[in-house]
Protein backbone atom coordinates (compact mmCIF):
# COMPACT_ATOMS: atom_id res chain seq x y z
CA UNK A 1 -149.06 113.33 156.99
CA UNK A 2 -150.87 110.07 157.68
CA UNK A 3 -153.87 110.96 155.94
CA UNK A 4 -151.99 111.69 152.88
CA UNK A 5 -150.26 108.15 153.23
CA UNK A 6 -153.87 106.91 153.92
CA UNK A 7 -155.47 108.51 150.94
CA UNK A 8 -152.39 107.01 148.59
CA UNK A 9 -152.41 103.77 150.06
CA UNK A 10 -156.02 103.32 149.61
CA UNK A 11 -156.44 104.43 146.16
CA UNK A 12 -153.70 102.71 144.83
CA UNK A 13 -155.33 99.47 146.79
CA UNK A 14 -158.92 100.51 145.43
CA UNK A 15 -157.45 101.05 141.74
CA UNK A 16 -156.18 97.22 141.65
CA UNK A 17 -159.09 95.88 143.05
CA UNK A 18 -162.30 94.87 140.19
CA UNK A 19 -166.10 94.49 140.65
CA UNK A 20 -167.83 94.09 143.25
CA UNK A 21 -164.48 93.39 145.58
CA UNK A 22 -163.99 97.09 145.38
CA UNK A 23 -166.87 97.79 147.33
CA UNK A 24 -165.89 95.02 150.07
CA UNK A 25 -162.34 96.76 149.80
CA UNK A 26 -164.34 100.00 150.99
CA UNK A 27 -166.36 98.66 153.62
CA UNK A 28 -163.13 96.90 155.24
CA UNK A 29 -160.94 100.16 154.68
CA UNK A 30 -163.50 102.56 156.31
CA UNK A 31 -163.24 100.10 159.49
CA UNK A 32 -159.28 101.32 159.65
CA UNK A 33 -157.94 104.11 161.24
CA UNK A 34 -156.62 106.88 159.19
CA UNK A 35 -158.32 105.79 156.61
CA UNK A 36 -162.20 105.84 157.80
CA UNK A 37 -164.66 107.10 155.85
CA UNK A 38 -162.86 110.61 155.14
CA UNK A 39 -160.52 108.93 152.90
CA UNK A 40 -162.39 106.39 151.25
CA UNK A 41 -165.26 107.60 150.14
CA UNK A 42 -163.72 110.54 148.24
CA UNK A 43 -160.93 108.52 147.27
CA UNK A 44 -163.54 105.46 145.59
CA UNK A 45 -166.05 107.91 144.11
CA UNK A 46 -162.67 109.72 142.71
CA UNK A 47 -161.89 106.57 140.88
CA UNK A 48 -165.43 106.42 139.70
CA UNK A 49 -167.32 104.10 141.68
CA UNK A 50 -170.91 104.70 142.81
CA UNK A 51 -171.60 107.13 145.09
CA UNK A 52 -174.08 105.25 146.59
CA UNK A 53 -173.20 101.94 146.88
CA UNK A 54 -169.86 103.54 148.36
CA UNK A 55 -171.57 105.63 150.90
CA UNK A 56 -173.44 102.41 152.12
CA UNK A 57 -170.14 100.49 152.25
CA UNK A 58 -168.17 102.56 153.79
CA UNK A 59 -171.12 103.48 156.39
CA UNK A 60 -171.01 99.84 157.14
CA UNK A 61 -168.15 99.12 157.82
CA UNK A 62 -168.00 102.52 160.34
CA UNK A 63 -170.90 101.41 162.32
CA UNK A 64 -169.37 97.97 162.24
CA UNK A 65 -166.15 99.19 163.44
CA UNK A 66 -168.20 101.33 166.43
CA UNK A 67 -170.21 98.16 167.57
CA UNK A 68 -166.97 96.29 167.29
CA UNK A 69 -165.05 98.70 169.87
CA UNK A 70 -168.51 99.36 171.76
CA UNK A 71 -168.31 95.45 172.40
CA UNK A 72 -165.00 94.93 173.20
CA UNK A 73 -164.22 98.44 175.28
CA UNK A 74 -163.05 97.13 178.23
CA UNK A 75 -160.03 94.94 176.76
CA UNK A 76 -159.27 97.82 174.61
CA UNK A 77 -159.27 100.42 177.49
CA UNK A 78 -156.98 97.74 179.57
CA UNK A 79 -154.73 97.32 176.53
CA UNK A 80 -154.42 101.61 175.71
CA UNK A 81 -153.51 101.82 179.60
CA UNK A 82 -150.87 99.00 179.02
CA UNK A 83 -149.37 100.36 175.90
CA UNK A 84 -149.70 104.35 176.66
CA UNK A 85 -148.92 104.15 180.35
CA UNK A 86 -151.75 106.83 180.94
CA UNK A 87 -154.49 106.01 183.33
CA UNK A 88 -156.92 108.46 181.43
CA UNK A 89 -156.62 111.44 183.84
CA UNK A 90 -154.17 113.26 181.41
CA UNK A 91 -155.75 113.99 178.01
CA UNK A 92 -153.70 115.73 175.24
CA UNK A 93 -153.85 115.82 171.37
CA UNK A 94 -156.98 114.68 169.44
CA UNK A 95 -158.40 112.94 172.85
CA UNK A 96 -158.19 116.05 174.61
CA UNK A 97 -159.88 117.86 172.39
CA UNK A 98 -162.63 115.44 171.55
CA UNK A 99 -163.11 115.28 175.93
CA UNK A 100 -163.55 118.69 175.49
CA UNK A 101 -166.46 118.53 173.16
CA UNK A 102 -168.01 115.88 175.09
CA UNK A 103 -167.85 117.87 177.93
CA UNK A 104 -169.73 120.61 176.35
CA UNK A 105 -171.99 119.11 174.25
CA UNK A 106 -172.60 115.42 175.55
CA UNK A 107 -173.21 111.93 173.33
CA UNK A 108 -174.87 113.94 171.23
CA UNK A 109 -172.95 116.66 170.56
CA UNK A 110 -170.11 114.58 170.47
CA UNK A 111 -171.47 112.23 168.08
CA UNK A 112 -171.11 114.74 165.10
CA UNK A 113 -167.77 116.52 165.98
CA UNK A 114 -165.97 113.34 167.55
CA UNK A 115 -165.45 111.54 164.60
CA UNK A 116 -163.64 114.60 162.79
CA UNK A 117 -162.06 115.31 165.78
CA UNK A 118 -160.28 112.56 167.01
CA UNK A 119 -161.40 109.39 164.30
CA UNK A 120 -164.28 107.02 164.70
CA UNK A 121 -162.31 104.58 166.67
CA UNK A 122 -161.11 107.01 169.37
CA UNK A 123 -164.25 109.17 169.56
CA UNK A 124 -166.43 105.29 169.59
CA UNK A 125 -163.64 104.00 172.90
CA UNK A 126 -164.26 107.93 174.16
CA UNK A 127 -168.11 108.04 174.06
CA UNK A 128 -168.41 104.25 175.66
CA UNK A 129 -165.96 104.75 178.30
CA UNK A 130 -167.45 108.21 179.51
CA UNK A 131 -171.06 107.41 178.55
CA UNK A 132 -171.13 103.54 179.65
CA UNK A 133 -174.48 103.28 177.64
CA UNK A 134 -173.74 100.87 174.55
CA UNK A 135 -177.37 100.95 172.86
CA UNK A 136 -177.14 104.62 173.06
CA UNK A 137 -173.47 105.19 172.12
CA UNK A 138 -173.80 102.74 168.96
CA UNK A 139 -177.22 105.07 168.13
CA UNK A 140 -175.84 108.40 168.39
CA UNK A 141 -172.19 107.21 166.63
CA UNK A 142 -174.50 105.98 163.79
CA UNK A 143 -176.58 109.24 163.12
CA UNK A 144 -173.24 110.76 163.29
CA UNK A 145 -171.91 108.73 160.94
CA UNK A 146 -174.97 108.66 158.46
CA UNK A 147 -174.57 112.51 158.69
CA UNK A 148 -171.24 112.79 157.86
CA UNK A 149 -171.14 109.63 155.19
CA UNK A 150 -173.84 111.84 153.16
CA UNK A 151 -171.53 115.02 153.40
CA UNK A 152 -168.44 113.01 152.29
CA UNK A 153 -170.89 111.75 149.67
CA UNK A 154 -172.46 114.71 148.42
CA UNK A 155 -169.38 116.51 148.92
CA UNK A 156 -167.33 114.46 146.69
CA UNK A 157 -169.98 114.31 144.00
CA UNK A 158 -169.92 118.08 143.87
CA UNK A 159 -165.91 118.31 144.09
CA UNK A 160 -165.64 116.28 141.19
CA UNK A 161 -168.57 117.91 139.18
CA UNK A 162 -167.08 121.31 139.87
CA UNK A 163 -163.98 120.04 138.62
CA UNK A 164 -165.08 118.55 135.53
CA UNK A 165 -164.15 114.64 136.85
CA UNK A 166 -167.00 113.61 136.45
């Protein structure tokens, strides 16, 4: 249900915003959760931006958003423990299942199916805190990302096309 919110709140945002703003609007909303990439970039080349220039935006501001929570893991581990009460032996929901993964595929693995799984912020605080490599966390979380930012692309530009939107 918060996706659909997402998606509604960001178009409607994206719609009111001209120029070149809208492609700082995308770069800034792909650096929140539940909206990420997977909502903005269909939802701004829906409202006919460029593909490209929002594929690179909302890239950015992914990898921008991993290096940010890379950087600052350890005060955001500390404050997850504070708020959830969970010491990170129990793991249920979307981090369970994105623990799973990493279990049986590693960084790398994890790097394509973590962000679907469980968001780029919780599969970026995941890979750092199990991993404890930053260089190669932020490398693998980018090819990830690059991957799926030109299937959300391509993706979109074909839903549309098949649709007549475009």
């Amino acid at each position: 249900m918060s996706q659909v919110i997402a998606f509604v709140d960001a178009a409607g945002v994206l719609e009111e915003t001209g120029g070149v703003f809208r492609y700082v609007l995308v770069f800034l909303l792909a650096m929140v959760p539940a909206v990420e990439p997977f909502v903005v970039i269909p939802v701004g080349i829906g409202l006919g931006l460029d593909p490209i220039a929002t594929g690179f935006a909302a890239f950015a501001g992914s990898v921008t958003a991993v290096g940010l929570i890379v950087g600052f893991q350890h005060r955001l581990v500390g404050w997850w423990r504070q708020r959830s009460g969970n010491d990170g032996t129990h793991s249920s929901g979307r981090a369970g299942r994105a623990r799973r993964v990493w279990e049986r595929y590693g960084l790398v693995g994890f790097s394509f199916v973590g962000p679907i799984l469980a968001g780029i912020h919780l599969a970026a605080l995941i890979a750092i805190t199990v991993d404890g490599r930053p260089h190669r966390v932020v490398i693998w979380l980018t090819v990830g990302l690059g991957a799926w930012t030109v299937a959300l692309v391509a993706g979109s530009v074909a839903g549309l096309s098949v649709l007549g939107l475009s």
